[in-house]
C-alpha atoms as a PDB file:
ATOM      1  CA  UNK A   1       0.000   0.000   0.000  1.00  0.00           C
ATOM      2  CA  UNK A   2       1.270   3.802  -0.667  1.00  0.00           C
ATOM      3  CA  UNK A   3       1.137   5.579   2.416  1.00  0.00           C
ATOM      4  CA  UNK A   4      -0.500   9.062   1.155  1.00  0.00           C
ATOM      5  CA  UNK A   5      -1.471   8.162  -1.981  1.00  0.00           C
ATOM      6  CA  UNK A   6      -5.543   7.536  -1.103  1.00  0.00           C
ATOM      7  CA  UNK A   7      -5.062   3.908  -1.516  1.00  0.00           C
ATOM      8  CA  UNK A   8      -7.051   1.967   0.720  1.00  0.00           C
ATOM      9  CA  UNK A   9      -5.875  -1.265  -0.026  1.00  0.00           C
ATOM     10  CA  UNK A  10      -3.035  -2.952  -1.574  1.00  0.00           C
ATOM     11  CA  UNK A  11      -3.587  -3.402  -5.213  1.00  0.00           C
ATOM     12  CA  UNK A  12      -0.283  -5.202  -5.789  1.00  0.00           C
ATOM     13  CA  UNK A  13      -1.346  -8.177  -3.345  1.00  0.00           C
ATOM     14  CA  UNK A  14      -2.043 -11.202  -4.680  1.00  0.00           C
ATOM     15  CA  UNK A  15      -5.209 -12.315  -5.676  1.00  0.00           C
ATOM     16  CA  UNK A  16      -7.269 -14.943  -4.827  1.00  0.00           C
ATOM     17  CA  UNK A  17     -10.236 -16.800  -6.010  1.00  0.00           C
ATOM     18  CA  UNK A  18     -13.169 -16.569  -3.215  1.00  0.00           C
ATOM     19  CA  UNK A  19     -16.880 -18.089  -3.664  1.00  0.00           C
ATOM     20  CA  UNK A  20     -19.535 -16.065  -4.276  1.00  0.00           C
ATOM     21  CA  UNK A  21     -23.424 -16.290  -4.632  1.00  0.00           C
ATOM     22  CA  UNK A  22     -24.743 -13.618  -7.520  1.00  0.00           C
ATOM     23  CA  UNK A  23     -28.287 -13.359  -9.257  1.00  0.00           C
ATOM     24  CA  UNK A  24     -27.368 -14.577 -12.390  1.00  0.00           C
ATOM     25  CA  UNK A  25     -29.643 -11.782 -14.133  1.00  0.00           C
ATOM     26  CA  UNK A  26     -27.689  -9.509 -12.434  1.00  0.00           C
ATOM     27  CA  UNK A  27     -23.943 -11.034 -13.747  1.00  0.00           C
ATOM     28  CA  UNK A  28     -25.558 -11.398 -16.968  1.00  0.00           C
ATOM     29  CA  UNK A  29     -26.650  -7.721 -16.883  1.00  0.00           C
ATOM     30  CA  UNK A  30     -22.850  -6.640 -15.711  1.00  0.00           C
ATOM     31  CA  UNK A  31     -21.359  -9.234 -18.278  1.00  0.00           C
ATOM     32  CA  UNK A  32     -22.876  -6.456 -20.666  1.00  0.00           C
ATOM     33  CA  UNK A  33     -20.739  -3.973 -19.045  1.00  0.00           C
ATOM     34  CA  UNK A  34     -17.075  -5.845 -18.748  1.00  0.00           C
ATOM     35  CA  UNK A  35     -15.221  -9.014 -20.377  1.00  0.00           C
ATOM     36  CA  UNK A  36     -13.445  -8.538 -16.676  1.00  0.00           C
ATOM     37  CA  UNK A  37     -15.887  -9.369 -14.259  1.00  0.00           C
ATOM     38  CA  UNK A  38     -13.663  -9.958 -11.783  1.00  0.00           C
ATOM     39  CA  UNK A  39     -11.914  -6.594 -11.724  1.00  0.00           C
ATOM     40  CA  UNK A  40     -14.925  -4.543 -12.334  1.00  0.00           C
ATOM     41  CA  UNK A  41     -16.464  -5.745  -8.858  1.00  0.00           C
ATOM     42  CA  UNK A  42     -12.826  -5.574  -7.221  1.00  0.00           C
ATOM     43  CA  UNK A  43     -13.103  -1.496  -8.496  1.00  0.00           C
ATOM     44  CA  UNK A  44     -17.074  -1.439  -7.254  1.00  0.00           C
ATOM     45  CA  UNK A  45     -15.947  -2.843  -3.717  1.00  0.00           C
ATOM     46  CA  UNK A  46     -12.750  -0.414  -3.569  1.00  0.00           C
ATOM     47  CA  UNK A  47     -15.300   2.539  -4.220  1.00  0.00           C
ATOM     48  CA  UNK A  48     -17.797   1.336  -2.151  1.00  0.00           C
ATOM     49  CA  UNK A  49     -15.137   1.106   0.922  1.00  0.00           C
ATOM     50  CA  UNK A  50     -13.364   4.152  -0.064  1.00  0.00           C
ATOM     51  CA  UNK A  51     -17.406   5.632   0.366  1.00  0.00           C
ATOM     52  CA  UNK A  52     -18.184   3.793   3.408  1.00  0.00           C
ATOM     53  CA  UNK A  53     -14.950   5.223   5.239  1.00  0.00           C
ATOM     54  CA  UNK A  54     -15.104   8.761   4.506  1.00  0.00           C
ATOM     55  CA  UNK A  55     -18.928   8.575   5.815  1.00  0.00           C
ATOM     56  CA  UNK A  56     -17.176   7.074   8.889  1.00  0.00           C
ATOM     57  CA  UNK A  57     -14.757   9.747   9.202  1.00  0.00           C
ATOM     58  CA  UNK A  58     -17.418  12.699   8.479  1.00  0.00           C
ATOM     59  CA  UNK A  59     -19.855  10.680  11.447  1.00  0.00           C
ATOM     60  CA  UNK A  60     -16.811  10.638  14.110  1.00  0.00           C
ATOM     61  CA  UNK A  61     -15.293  14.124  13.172  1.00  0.00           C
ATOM     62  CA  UNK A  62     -18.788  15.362  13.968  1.00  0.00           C
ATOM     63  CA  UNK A  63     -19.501  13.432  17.125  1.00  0.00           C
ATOM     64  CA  UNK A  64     -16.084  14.810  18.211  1.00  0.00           C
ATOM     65  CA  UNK A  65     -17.052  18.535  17.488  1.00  0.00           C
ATOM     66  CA  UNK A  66     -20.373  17.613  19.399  1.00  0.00           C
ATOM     67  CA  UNK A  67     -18.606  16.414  22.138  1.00  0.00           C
ATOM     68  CA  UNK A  68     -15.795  19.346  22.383  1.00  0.00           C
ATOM     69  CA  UNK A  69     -18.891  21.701  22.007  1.00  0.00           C
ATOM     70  CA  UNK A  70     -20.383  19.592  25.156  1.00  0.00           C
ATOM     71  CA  UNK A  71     -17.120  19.299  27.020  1.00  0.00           C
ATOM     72  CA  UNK A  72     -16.736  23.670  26.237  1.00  0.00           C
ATOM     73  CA  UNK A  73     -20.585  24.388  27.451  1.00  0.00           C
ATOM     74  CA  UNK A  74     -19.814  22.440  30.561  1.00  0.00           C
ATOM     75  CA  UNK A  75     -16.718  24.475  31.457  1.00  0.00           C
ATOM     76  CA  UNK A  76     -18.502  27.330  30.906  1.00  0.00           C
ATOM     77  CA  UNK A  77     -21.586  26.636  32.718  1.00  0.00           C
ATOM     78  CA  UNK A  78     -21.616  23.491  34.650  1.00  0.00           C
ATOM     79  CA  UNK A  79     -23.702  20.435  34.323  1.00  0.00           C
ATOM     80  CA  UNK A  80     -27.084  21.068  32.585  1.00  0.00           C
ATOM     81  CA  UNK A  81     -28.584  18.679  35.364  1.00  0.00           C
ATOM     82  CA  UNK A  82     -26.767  19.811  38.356  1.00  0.00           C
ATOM     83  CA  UNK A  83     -29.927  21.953  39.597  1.00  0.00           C
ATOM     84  CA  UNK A  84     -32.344  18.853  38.978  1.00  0.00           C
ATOM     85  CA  UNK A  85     -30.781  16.314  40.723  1.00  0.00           C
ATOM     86  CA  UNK A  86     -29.438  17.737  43.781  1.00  0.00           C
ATOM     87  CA  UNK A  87     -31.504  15.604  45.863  1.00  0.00           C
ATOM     88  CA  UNK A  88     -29.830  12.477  44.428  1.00  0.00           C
ATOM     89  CA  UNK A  89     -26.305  13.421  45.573  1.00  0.00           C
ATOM     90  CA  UNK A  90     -24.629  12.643  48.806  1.00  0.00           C
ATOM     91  CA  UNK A  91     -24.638  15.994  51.520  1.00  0.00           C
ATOM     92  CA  UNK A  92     -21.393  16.656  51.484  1.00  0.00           C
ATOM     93  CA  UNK A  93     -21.006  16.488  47.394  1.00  0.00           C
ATOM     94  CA  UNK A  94     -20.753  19.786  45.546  1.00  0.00           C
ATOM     95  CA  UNK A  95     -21.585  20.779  41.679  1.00  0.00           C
END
């Protein structure tokens, strides 16, 4: 794999042959498309990972700005539930 490039995988590695259930309509349909059946599915995969992890990266970089924006509001201002549960913590506990 090139580090930097984009690449998420290695497409120098070897390749192997794996078993696979299709809907023959649907092979016949692709057939159409490609004398290579085998790499056109190996590029579909590739770009359906390469899609799958940059909506991964765009859900956790958002949950982290939620999180900072949390972690910033309750510096600022406390706990949001501090002056609802009072009666839950022990005396001698403060906010």
């Amino acid at each position: 794999m090139h580090i930097g490039t984009g690449q998420i995988y290695d497409p120098s590695a070897p390749k192997s042959r794996i078993n696979m259930t299709l809907n023959e309509d649907l092979v016949r349909v692709a057939r159409g498309y490609t004398d290579n059946l085998s790499d056109y599915v190996e590029k579909l995969l590739a770009a359906a990972i390469a899609e799958e992890r940059r909506k991964r990266l765009a859900d956790q970089e958002h949950w982290d700005r939620v999180c900072a924006s949390w972690a910033e509001f309750h510096e600022k201002h406390g706990c949001v539930a501090d002056e609802y549960n009072a009666d839950f913590r022990p005396g001698d506990a403060t906010p």
